[in-house]
N, C-alpha and C. Protein backbone atom coordinates (compact mmCIF):
# COMPACT_ATOMS: atom_id res chain seq x y z
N UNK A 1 -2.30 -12.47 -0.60
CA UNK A 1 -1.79 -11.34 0.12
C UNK A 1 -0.58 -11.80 0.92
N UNK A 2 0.65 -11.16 0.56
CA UNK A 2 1.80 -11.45 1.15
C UNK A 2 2.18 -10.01 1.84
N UNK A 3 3.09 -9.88 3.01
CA UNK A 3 4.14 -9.48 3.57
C UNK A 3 4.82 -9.52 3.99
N UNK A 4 6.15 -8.42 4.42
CA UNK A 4 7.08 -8.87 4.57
C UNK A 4 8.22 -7.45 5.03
N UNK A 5 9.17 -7.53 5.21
CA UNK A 5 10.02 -8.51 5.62
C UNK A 5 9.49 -9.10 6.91
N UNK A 6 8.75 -8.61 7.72
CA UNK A 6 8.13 -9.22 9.11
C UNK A 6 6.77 -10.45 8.41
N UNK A 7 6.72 -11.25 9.46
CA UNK A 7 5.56 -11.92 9.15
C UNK A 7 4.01 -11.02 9.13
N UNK A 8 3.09 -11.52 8.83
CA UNK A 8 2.03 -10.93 9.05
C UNK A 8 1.60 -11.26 10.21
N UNK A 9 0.59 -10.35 10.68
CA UNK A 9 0.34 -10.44 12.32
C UNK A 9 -0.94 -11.41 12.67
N UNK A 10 -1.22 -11.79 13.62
CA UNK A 10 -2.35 -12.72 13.39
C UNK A 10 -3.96 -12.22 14.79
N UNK A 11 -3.52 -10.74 14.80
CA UNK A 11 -4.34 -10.15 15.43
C UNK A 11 -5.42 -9.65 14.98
N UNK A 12 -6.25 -8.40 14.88
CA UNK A 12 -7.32 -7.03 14.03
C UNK A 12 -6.71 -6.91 13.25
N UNK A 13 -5.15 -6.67 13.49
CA UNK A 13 -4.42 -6.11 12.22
C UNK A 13 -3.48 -6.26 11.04
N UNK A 14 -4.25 -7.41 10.62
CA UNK A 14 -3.16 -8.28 9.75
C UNK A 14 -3.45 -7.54 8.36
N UNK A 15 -2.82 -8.46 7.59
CA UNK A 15 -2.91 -7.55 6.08
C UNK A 15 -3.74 -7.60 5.26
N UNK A 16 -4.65 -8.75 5.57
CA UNK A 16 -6.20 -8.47 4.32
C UNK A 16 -6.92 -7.10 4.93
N UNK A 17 -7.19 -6.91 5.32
CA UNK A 17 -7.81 -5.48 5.93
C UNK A 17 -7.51 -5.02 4.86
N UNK A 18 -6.36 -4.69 4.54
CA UNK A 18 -6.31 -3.37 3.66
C UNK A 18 -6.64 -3.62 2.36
N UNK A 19 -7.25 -4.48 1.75
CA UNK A 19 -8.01 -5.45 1.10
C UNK A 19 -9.44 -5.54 1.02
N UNK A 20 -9.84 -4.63 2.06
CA UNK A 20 -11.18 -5.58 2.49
C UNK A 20 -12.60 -4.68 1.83
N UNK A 21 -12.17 -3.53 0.78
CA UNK A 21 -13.26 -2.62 -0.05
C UNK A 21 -13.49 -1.61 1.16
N UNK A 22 -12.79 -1.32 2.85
CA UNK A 22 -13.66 -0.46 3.95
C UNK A 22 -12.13 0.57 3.60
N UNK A 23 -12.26 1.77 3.20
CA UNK A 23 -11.55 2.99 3.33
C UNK A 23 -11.87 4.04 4.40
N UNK A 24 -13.07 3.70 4.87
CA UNK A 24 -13.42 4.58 5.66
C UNK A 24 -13.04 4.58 7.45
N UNK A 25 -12.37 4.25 7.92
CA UNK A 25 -12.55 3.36 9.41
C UNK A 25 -10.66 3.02 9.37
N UNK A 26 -10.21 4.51 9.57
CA UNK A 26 -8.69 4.66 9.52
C UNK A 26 -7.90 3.91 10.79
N UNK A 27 -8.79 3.35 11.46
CA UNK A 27 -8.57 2.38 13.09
C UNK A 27 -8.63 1.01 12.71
N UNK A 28 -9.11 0.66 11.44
CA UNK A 28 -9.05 -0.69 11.21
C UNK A 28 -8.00 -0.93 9.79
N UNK A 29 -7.08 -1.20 10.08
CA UNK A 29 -5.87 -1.03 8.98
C UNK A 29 -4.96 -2.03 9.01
N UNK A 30 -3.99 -2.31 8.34
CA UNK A 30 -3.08 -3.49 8.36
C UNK A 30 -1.77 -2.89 8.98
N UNK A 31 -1.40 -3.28 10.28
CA UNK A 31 0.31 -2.50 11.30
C UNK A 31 0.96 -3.74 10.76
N UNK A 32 2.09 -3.20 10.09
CA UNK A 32 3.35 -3.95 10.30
C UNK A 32 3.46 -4.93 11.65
N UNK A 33 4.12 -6.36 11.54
CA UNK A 33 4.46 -6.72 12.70
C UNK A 33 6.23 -6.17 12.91
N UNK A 34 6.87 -5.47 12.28
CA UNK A 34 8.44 -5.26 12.05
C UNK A 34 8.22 -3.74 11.88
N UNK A 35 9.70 -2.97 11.81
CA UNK A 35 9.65 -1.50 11.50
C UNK A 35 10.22 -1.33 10.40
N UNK A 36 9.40 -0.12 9.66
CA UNK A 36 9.96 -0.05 8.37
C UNK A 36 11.49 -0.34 8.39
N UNK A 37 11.32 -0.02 6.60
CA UNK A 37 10.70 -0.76 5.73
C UNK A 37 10.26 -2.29 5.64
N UNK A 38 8.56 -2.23 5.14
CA UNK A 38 8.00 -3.53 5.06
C UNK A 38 7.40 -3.13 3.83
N UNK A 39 6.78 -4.35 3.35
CA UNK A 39 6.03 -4.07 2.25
C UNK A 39 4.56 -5.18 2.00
N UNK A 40 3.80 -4.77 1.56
CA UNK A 40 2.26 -5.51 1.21
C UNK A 40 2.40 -5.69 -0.09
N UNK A 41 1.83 -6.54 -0.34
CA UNK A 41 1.75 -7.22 -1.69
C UNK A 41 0.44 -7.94 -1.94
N UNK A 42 -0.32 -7.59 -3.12
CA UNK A 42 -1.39 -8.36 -3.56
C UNK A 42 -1.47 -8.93 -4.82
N UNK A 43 -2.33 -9.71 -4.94
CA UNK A 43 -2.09 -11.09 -6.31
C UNK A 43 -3.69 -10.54 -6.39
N UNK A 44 -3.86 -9.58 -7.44
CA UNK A 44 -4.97 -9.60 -8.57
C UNK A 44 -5.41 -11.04 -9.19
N UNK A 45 -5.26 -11.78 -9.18
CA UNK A 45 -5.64 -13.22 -9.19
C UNK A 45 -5.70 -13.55 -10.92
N UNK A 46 -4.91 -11.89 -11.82
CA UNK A 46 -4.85 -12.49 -13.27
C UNK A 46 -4.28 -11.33 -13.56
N UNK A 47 -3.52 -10.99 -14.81
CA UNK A 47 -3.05 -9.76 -15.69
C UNK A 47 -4.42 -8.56 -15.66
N UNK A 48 -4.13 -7.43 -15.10
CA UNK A 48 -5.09 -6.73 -15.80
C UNK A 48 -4.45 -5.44 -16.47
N UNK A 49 -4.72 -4.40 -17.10
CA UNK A 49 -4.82 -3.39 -18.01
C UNK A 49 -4.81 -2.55 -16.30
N UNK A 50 -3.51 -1.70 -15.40
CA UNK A 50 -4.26 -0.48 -14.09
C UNK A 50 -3.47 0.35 -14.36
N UNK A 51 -4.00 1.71 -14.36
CA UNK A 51 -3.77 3.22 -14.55
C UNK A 51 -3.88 3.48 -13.11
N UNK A 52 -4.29 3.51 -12.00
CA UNK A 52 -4.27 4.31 -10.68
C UNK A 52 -4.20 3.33 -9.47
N UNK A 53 -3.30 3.69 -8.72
CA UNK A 53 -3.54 3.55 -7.18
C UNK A 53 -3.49 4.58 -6.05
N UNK A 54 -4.15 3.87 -5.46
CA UNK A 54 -4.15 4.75 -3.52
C UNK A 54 -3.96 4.14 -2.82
N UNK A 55 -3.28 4.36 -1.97
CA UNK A 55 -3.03 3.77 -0.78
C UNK A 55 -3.33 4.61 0.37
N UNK A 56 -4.45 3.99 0.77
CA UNK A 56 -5.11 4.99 2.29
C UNK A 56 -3.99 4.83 3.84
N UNK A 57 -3.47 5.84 4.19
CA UNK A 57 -2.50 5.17 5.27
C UNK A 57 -3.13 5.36 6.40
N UNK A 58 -2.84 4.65 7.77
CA UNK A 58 -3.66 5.49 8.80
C UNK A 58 -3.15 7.09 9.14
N UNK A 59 -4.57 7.72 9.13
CA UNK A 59 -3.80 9.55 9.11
C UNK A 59 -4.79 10.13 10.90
N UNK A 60 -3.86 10.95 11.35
CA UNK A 60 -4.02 11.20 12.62
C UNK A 60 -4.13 12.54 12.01
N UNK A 61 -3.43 13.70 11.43
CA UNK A 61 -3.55 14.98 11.37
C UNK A 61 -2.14 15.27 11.15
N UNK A 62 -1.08 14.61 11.74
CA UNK A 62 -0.02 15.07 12.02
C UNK A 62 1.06 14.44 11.53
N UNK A 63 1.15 12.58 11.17
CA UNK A 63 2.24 11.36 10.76
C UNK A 63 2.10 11.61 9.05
N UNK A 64 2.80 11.19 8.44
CA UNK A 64 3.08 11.28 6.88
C UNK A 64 3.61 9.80 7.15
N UNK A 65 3.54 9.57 5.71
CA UNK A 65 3.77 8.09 5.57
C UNK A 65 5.19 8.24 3.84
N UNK A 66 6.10 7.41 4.06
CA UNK A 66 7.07 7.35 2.69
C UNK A 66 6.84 6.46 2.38
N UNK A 67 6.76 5.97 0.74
CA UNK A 67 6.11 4.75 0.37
C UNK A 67 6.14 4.96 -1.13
N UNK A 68 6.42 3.60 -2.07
CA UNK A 68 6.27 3.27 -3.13
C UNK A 68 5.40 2.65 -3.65
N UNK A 69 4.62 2.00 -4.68
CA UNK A 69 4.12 0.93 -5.50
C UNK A 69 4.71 0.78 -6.65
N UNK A 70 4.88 -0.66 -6.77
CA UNK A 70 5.52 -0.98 -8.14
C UNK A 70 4.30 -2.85 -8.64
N UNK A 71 4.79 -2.75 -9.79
CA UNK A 71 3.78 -3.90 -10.32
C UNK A 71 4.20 -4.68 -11.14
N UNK A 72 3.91 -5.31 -11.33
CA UNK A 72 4.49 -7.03 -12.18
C UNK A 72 3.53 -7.63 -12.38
N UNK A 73 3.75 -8.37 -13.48
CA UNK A 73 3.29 -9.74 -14.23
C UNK A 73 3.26 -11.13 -13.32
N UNK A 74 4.60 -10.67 -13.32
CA UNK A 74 4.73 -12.06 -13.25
C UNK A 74 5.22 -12.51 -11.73
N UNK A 75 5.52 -11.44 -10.79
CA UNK A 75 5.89 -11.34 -9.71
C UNK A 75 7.19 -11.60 -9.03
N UNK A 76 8.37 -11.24 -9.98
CA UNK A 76 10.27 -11.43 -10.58
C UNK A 76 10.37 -9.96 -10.73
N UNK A 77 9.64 -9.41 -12.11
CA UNK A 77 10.17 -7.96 -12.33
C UNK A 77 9.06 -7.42 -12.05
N UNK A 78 9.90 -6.13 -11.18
CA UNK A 78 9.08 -5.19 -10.87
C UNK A 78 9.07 -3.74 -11.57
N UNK A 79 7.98 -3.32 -11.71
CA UNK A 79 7.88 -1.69 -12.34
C UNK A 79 7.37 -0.68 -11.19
N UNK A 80 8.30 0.36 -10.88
CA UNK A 80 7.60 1.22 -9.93
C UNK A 80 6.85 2.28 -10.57
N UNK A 81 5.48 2.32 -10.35
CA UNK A 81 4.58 3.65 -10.63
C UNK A 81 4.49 4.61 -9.72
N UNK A 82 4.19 4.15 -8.67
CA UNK A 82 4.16 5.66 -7.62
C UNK A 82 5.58 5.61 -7.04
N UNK A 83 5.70 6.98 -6.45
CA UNK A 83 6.97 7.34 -5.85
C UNK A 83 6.62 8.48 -4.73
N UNK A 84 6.49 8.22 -3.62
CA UNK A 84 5.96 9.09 -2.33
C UNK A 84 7.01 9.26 -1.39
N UNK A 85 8.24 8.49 -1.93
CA UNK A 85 9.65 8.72 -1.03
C UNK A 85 10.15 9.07 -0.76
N UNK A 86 9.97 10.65 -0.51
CA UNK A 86 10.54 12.18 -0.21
C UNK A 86 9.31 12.65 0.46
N UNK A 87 8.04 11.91 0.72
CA UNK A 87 6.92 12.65 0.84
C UNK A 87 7.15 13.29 2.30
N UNK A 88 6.38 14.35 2.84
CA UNK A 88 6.71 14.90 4.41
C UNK A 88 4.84 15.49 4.60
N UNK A 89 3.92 15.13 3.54
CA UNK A 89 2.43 15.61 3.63
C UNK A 89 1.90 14.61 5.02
N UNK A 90 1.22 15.56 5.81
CA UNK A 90 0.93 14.35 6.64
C UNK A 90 -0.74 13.92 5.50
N UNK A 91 -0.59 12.09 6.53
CA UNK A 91 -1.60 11.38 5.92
C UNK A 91 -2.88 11.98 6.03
N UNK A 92 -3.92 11.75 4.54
CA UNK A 92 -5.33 12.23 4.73
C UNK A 92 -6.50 10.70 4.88
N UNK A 93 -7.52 11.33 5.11
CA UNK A 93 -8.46 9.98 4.26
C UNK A 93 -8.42 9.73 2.74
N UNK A 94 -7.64 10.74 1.99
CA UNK A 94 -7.72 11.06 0.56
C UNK A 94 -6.54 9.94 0.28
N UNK A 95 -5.88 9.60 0.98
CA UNK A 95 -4.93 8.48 0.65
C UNK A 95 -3.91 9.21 -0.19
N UNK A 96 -2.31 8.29 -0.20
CA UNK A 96 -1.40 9.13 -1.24
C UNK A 96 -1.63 7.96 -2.87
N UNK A 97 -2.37 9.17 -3.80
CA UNK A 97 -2.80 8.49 -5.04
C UNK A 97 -2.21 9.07 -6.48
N UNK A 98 -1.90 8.17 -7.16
CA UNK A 98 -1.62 8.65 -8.33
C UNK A 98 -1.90 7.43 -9.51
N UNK A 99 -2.38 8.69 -11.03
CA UNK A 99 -2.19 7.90 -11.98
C UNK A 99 -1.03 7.74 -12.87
N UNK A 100 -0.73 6.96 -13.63
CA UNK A 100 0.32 6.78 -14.81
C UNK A 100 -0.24 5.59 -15.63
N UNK A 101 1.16 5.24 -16.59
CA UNK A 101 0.91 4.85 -18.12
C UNK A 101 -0.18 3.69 -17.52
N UNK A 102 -0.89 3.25 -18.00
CA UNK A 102 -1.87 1.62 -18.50
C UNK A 102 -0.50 1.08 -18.54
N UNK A 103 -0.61 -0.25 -17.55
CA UNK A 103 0.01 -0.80 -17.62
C UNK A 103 -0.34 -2.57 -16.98
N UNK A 104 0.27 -3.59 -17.49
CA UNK A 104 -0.54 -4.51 -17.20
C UNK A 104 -0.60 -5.10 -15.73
N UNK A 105 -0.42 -5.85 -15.11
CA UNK A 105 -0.47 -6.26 -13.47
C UNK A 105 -0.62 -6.96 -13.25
N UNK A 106 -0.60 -8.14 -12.08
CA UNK A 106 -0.91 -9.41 -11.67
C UNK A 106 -0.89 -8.60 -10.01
N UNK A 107 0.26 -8.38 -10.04
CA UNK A 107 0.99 -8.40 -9.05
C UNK A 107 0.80 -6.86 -8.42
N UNK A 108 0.40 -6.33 -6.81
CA UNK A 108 0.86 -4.72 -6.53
C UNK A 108 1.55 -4.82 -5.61
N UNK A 109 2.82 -4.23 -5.15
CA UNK A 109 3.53 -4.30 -3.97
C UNK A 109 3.64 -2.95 -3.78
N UNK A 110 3.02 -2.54 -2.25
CA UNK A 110 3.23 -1.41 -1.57
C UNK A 110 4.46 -1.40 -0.75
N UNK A 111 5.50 -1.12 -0.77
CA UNK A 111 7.04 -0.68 -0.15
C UNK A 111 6.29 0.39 0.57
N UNK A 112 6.08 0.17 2.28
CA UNK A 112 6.12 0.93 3.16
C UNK A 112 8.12 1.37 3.63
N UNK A 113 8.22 3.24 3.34
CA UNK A 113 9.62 2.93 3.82
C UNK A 113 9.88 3.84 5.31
N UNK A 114 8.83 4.75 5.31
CA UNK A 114 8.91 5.52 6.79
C UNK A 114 7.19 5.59 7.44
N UNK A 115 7.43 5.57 8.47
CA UNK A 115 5.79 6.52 9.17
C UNK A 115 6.94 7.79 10.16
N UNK A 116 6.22 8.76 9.95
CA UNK A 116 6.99 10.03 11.04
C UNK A 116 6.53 9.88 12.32
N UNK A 117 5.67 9.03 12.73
CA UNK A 117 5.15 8.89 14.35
C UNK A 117 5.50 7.99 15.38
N UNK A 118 6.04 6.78 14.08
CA UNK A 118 6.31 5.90 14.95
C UNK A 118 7.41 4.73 14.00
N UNK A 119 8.17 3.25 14.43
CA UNK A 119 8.49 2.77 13.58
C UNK A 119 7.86 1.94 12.39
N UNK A 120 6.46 1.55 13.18
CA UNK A 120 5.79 1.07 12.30
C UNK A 120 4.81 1.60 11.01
N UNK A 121 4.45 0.73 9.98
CA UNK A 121 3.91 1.18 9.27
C UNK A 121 2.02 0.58 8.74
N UNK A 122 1.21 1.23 8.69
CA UNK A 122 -0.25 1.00 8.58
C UNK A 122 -1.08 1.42 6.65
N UNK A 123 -1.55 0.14 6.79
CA UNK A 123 -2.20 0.40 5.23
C UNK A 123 -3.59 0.50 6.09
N UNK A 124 -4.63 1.33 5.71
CA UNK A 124 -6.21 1.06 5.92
C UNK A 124 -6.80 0.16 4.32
N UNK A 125 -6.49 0.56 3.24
CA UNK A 125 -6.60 0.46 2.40
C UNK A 125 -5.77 0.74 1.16
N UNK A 126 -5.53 -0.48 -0.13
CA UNK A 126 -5.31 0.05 -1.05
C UNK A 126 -6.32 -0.27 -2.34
N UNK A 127 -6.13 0.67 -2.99
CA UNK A 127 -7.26 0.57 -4.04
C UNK A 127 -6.86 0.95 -6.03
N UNK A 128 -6.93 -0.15 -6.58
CA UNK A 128 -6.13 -0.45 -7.95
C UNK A 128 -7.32 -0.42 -8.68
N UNK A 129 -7.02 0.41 -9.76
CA UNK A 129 -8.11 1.34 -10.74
C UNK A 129 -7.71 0.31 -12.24
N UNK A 130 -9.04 -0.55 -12.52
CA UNK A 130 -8.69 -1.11 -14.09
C UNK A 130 -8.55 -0.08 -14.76
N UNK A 131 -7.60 -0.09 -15.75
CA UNK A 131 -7.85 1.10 -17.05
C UNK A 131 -8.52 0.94 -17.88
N UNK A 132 -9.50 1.62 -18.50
CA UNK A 132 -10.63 1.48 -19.63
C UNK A 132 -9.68 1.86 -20.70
């Protein structure tokens, strides 16, 4: 688990959290130590076959979150699948999710690029769907 452009924080709220299988508990999440844009990144620990992600953001009722995912092999080239970068929905527990093509992965990088509440940006969770 990498981030960046800020270091990771070495408080509650660093970046395995959003890692950690808990979606539920929108107070325990990974904050940027920098203001957008930052980005999270995880190492699937091998190639797999993923059709879906979510990314749970922290949601109050009222902040929206702008944000990408893109994925790689090999962790050089990147492919973007989601695209939430116009988004203005504020955040749910439902997370902003989408599927597309099977495609293979090593690599997921979440590009946090706005929060509307504040400068920073919060993952609670992200969650990468093998494709059958």
């Amino acid at each position: 688990m990498t981030v960046g452009p800020a270091p990771d924080r070495t408080d509650g709220w660093f970046a395995r959290i959003a890692v950690d299988g808990r979606a539920d508990d929108a107070g325990a999440h990974w904050a940027s130590a920098g203001p957008a844009p930052q980005w999270l990144q995880i190492d699937l620990g091998k190639a797999y076959p993923i059709d879906f992600i979510n990314v749970i953001t922290h949601h109050d009722g009222s902040r929206y979150y702008q944000l990408t995912a893109e994925v790689s092999v090999d962790g050089k080239t990147w492919t973007k699948v989601l695209d939430f970068s116009k988004n203005t929905v504020p955040a749910t527990a439902n997370g902003y999710a989408g599927t597309f093509a099977r495609t293979d992965a090593r690599y997921v990088r979440i590009n946090m690029l706005k929060n509307s509440a504040n400068p920073f940006v919060h993952i609670v969770e992200v969650i990468v769907n093998q494709a059958k």
